[in-house]
Protein backbone atom coordinates (compact mmCIF):
# COMPACT_ATOMS: atom_id res chain seq x y z
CA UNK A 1 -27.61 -5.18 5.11
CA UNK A 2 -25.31 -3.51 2.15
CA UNK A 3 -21.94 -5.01 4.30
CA UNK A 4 -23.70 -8.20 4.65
CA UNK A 5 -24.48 -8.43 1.19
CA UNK A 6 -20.86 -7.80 0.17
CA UNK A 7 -19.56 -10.06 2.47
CA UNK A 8 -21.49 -12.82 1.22
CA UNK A 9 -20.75 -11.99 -2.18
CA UNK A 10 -16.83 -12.32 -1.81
CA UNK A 11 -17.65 -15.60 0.19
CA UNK A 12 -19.30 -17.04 -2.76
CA UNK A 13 -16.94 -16.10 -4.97
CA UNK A 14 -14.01 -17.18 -2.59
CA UNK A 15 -15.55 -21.10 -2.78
CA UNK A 16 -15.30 -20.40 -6.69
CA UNK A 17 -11.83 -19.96 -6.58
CA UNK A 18 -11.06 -22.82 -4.38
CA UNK A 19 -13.19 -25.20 -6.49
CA UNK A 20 -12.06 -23.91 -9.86
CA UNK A 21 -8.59 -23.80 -9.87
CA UNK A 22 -8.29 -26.58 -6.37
CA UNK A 23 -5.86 -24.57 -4.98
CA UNK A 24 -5.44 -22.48 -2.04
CA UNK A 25 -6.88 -18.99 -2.81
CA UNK A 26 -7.40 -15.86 -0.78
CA UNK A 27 -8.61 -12.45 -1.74
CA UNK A 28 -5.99 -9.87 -3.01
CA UNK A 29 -6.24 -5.97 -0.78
CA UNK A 30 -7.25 -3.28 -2.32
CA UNK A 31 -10.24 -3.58 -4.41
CA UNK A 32 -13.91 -3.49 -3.35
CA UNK A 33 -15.49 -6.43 -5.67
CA UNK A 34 -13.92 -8.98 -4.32
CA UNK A 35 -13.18 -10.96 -7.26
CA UNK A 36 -9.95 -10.69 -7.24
CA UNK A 37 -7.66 -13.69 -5.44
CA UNK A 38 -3.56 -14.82 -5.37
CA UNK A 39 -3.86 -18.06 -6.22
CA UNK A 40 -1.24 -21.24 -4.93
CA UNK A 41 -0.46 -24.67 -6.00
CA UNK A 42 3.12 -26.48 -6.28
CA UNK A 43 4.72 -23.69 -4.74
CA UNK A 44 3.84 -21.33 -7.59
CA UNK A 45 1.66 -18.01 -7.66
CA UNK A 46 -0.94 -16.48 -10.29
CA UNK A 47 -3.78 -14.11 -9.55
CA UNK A 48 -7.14 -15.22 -10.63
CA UNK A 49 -9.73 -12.68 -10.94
CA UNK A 50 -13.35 -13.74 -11.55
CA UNK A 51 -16.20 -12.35 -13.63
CA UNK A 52 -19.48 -13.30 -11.84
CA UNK A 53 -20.78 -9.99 -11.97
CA UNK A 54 -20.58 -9.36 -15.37
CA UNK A 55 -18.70 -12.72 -17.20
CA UNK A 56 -18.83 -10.53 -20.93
CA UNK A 57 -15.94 -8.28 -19.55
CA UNK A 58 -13.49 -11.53 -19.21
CA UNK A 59 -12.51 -11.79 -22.79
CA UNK A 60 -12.67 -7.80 -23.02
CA UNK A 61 -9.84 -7.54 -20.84
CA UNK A 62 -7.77 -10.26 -21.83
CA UNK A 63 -8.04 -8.61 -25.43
CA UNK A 64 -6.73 -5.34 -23.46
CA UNK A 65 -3.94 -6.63 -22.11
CA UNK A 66 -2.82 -8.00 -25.19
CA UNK A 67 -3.34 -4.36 -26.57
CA UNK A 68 -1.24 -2.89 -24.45
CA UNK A 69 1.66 -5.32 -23.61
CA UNK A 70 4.83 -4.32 -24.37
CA UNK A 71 3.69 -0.37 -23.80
CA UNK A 72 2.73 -0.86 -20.12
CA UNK A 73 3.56 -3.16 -17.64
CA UNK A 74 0.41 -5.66 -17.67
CA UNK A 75 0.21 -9.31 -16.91
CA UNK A 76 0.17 -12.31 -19.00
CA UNK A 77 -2.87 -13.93 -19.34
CA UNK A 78 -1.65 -17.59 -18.64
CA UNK A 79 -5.47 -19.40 -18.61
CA UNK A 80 -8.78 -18.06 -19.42
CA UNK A 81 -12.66 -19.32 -19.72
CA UNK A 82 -15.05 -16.65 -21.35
CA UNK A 83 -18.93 -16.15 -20.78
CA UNK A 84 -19.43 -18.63 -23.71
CA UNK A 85 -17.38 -21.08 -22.52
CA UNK A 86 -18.75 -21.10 -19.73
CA UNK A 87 -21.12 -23.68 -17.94
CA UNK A 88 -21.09 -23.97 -14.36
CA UNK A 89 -18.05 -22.43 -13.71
CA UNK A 90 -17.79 -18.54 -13.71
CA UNK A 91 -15.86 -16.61 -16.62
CA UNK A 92 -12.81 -15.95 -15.07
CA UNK A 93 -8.55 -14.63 -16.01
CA UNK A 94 -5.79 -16.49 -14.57
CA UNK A 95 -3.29 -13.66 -14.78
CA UNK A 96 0.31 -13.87 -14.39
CA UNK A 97 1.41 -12.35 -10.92
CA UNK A 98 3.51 -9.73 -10.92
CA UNK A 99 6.77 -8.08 -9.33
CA UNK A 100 6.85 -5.71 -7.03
CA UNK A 101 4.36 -3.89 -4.09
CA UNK A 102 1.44 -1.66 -4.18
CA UNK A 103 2.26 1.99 -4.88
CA UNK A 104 -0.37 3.12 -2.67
CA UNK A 105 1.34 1.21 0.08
CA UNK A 106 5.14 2.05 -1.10
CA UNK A 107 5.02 6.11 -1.04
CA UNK A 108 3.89 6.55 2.20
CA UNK A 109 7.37 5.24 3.87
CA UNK A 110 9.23 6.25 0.41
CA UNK A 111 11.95 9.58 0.26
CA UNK A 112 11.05 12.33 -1.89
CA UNK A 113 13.84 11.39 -4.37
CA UNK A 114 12.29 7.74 -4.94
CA UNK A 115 8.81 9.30 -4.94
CA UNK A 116 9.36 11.81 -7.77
CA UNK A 117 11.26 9.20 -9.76
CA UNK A 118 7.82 6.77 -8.96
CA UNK A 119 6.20 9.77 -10.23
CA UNK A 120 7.99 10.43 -13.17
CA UNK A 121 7.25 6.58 -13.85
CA UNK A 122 3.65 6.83 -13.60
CA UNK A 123 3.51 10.18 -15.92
CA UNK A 124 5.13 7.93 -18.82
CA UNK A 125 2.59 5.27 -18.38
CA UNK A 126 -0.31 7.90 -18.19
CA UNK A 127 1.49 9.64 -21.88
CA UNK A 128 1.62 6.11 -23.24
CA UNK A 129 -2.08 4.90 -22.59
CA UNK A 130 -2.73 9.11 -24.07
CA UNK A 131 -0.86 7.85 -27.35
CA UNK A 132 -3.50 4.93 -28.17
CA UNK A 133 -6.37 6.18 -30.20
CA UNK A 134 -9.44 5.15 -30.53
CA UNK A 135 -12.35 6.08 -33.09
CA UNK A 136 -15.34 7.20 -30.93
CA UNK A 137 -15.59 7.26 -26.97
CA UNK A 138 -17.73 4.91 -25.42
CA UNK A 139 -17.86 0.98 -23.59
CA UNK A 140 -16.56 -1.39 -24.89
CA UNK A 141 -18.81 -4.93 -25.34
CA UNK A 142 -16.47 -7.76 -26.53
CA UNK A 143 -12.96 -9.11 -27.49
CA UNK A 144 -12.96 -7.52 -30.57
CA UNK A 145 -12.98 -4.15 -28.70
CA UNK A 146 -16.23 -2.73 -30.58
CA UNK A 147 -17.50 0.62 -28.90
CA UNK A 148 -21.11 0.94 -27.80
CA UNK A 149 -21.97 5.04 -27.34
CA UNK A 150 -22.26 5.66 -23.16
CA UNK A 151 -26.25 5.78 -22.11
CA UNK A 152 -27.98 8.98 -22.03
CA UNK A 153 -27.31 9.53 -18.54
CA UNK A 154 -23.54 9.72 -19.09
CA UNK A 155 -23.94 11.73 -22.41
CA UNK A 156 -22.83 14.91 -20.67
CA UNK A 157 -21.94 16.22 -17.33
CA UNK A 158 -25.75 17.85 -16.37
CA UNK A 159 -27.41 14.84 -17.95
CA UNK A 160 -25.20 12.50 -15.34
CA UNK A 161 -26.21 14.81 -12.54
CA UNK A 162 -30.06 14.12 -13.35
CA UNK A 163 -29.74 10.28 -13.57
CA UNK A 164 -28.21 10.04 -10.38
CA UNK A 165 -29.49 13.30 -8.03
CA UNK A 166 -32.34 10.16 -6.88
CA UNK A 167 -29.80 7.50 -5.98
CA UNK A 168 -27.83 6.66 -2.90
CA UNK A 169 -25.98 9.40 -1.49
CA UNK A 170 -27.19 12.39 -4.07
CA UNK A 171 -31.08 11.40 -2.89
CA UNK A 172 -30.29 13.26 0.40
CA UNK A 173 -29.08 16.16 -1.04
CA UNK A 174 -31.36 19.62 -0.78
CA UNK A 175 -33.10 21.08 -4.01
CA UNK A 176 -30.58 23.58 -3.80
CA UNK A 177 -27.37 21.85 -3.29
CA UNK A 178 -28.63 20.05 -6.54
CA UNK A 179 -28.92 23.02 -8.55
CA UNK A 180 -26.06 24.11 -7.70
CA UNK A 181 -24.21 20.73 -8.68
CA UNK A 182 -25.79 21.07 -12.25
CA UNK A 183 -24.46 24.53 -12.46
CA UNK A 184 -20.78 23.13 -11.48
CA UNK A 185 -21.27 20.13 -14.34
CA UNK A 186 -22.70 22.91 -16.66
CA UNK A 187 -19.25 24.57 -16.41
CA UNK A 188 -17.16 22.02 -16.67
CA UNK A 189 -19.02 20.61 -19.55
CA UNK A 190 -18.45 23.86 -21.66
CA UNK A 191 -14.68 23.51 -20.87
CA UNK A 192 -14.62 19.81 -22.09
CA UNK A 193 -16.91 20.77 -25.04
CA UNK A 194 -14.28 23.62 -25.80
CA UNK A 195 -11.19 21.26 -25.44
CA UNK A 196 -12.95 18.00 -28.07
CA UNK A 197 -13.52 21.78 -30.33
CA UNK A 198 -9.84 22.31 -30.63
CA UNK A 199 -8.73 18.72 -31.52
CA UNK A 200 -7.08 18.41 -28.10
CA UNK A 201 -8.36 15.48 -26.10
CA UNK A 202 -9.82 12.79 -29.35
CA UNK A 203 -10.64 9.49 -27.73
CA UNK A 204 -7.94 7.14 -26.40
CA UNK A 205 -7.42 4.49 -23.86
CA UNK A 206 -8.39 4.97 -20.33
CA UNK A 207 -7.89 3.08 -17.26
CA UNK A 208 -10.26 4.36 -15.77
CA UNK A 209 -9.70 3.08 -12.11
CA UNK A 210 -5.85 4.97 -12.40
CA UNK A 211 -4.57 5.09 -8.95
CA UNK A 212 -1.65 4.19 -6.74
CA UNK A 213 -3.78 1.06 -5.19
CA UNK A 214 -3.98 -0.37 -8.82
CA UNK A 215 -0.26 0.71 -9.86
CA UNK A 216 2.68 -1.98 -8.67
CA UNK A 217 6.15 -0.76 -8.23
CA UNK A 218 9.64 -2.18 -7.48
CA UNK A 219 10.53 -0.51 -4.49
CA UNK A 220 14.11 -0.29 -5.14
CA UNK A 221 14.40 2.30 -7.84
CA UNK A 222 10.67 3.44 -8.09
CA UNK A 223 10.13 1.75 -11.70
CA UNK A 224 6.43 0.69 -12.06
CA UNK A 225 6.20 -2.93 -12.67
CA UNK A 226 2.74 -3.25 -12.90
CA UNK A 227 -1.10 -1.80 -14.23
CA UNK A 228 -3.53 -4.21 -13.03
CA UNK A 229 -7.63 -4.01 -12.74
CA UNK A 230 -8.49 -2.86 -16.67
CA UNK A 231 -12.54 -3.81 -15.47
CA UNK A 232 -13.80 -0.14 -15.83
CA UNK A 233 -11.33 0.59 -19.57
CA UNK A 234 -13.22 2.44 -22.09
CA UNK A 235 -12.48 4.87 -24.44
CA UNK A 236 -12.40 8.46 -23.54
CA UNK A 237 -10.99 11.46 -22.50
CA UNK A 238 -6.93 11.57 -22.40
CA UNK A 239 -6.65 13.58 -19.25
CA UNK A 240 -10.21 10.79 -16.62
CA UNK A 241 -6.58 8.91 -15.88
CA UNK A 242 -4.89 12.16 -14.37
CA UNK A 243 -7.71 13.26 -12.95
CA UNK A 244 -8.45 9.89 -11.38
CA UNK A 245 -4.74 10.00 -10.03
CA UNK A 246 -4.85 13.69 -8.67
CA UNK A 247 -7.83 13.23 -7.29
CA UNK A 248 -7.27 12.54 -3.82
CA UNK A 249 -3.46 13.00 -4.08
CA UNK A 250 -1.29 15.11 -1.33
CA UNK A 251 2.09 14.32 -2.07
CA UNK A 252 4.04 17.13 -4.00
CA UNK A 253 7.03 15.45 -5.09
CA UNK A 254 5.02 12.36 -6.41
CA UNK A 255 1.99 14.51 -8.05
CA UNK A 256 4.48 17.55 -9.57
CA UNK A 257 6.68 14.71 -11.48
CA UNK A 258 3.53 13.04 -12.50
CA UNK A 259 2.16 16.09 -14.52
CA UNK A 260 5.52 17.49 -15.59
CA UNK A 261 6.07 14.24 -17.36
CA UNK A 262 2.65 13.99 -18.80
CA UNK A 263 2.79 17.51 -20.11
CA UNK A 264 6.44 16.80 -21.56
CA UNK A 265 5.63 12.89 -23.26
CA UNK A 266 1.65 13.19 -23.81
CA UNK A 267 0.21 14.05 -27.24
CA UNK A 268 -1.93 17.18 -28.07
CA UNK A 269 -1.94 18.58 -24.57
CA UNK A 270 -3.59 21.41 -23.48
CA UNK A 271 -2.70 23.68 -21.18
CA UNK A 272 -5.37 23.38 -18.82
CA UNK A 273 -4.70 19.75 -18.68
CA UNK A 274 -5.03 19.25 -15.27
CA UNK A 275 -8.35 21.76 -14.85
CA UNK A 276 -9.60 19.34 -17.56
CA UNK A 277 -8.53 16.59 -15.61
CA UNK A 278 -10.60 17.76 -12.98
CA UNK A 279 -13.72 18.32 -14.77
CA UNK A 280 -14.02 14.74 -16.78
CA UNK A 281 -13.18 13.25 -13.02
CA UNK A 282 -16.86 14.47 -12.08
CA UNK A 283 -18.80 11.93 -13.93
CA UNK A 284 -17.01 9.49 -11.70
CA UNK A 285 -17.35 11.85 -8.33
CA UNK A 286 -21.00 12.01 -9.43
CA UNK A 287 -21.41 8.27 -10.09
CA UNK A 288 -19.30 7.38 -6.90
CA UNK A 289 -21.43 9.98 -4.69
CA UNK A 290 -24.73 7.96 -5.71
CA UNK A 291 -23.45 4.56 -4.93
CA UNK A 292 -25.52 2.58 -2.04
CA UNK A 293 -22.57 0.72 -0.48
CA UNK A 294 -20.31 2.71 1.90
CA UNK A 295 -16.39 2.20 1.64
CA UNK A 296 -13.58 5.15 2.13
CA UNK A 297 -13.60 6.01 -1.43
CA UNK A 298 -17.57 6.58 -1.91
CA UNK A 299 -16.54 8.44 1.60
CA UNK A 300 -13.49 10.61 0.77
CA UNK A 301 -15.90 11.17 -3.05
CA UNK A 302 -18.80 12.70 -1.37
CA UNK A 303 -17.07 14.88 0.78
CA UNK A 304 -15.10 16.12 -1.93
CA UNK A 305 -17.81 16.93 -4.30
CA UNK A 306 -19.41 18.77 -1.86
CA UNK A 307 -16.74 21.03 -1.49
CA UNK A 308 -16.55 21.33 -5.20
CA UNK A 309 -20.20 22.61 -4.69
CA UNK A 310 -19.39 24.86 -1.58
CA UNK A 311 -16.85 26.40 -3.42
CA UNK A 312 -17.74 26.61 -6.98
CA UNK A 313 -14.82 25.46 -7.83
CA UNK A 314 -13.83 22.15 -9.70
CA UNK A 315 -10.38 22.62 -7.99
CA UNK A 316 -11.97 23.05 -4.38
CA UNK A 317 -8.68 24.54 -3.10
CA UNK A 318 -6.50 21.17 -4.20
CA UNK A 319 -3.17 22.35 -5.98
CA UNK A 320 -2.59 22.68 -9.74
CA UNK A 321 0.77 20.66 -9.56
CA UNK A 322 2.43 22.47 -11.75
């Protein structure tokens, strides 16, 4: 029933595109939402993306890629309609396509020369995004980028565990597998408490979904051409983006230049960046873990947070990369 539902979702949304723009449209690889399409008409190419789930987070990330262009590589917005300007068409971004190929795709046939010098790429744009500050953390809820505090449930690491130990894949897990996930969160939550103490990690941009699927790069010289998918951008911790990246990462030359550079370029870092990394990554683990619909990441998520658990360990045997 969950694939079935998802299916019929990005079939709804693909007649949108069609009908909106009247132009051929087909959904763009990699994402899960599938709201996302390349877009044709006169020979020319744009990538539409869609808000039907939630149409208030159009205009919020048109304003962020006006934020950030010029310090990343983001696209142009070249059209938009916003949830207030809409009728019975949905909110949607026609975005500017491009350069370039997926870096997810690119490593895994790349030498380890062009790999560290992708990776050296990526660490700038991880310092850069480290270097824009913002006031408190939180969600952001409209163009003009105003911050609404997270819910209760994501106020700390233990109170995230108890909002979602019912839900999707955390409902299955033993009494005691769920105590011992709270004492994991507990401990990472003093280490991020102790880091916000010293003045390292004071809000700033993040991502949020930072990984090689969402990066583009020109696969020539390694440069990264592109950030795409800002849906999930808040403000927040300096080091969710790293720990997003690292989280599932294998590849030494790629992951060592990444956090050499971001130790060398970012501001105020500690020097358990990484292990901090790490520990603001579990509210996403957590989150991911009690999703209902089944894809490789909510896989490859689960399994690794129940090593974390096994272990005790918010590394669960994964290198340091330093």
């Amino acid at each position: 029933m969950r694939v079935a539902a998802g299916r019929e979702h990005a079939d709804e949304t693909l007649v949108d595109a069609r009908e909106l723009l009247g132009a051929d449209a087909r959904p763009l690889a990699g994402g899960y939402s599938g709201e996302t399409f390349l877009v044709g008409a006169a020979g020319e190419q744009a990538v539409l993306r869609l808000y039907v789930r939630d149409p208030t987070r159009a205009e919020i990330d048109a304003a962020l890629l006006r934020l950030v262009r010029g310090l990343v590589p983001v696209p142009r917005v070249l059209d938009m309609r916003t949830q207030a300007q809409a009728s019975d068409t949905p909110a949607y971004l026609l975005l500017e396509r491009l350069p370039g190929v997926r870096l997810d795709l690119w490593l895994a046939d790349a030498d380890p020369d062009r790999r560290r010098r992708a990776g050296v790429e990526v660490g700038r744009v991880l310092a850069r995004l480290a270097g824009v500050p913002f006031l408190r953390p939180g969600r952001f809820v409209d163009g003009q980028l105003r911050i609404e505090p997270w819910p209760p449930g994501f106020a700390d690491l233990e109170s995230c565990v108890d909002a979602h130990r019912q839900r999707g894949g955390l409902a299955v897990w033993s009494d005691d597998e769920i105590m011992r996930l709270r004492e994991v969160a507990r401990t990472a939550q003093d280490l991020l408490d102790s880091a916000g103490a010293q003045g390292l990690a004071p809000p700033r941009l993040v991502h949020s979904d930072f990984n090689p699927k969402n990066l583009l790069v020109e696969p020539g010289s390694g440069t990264i051409t592109g950030v795409v998918d800002w849906e999930f951008a808040h403000s927040g911790s300096s080091y969710e983006d790293l720990g997003n990246l690292l989280r599932f990462e294998t590849d030494e030359p790629f992951a060592s230049a990444v956090v050499r550079t971001f130790a060398d370029l970012a501001p105020s870092v500690s020097p358990r960046f990484v292990e901090l990394g790490r520990a603001v990554d579990l509210f996403a683990l957590i989150e991911l873990a009690a999703r209902t619909d089944e894809n490789p990441v909510v896989d490859r998520a689960r399994q690794l947070l129940r090593e974390i658990v096994r272990t005790g360990d918010l590394s669960a045997g994964r290198p340091a990369w330093a």
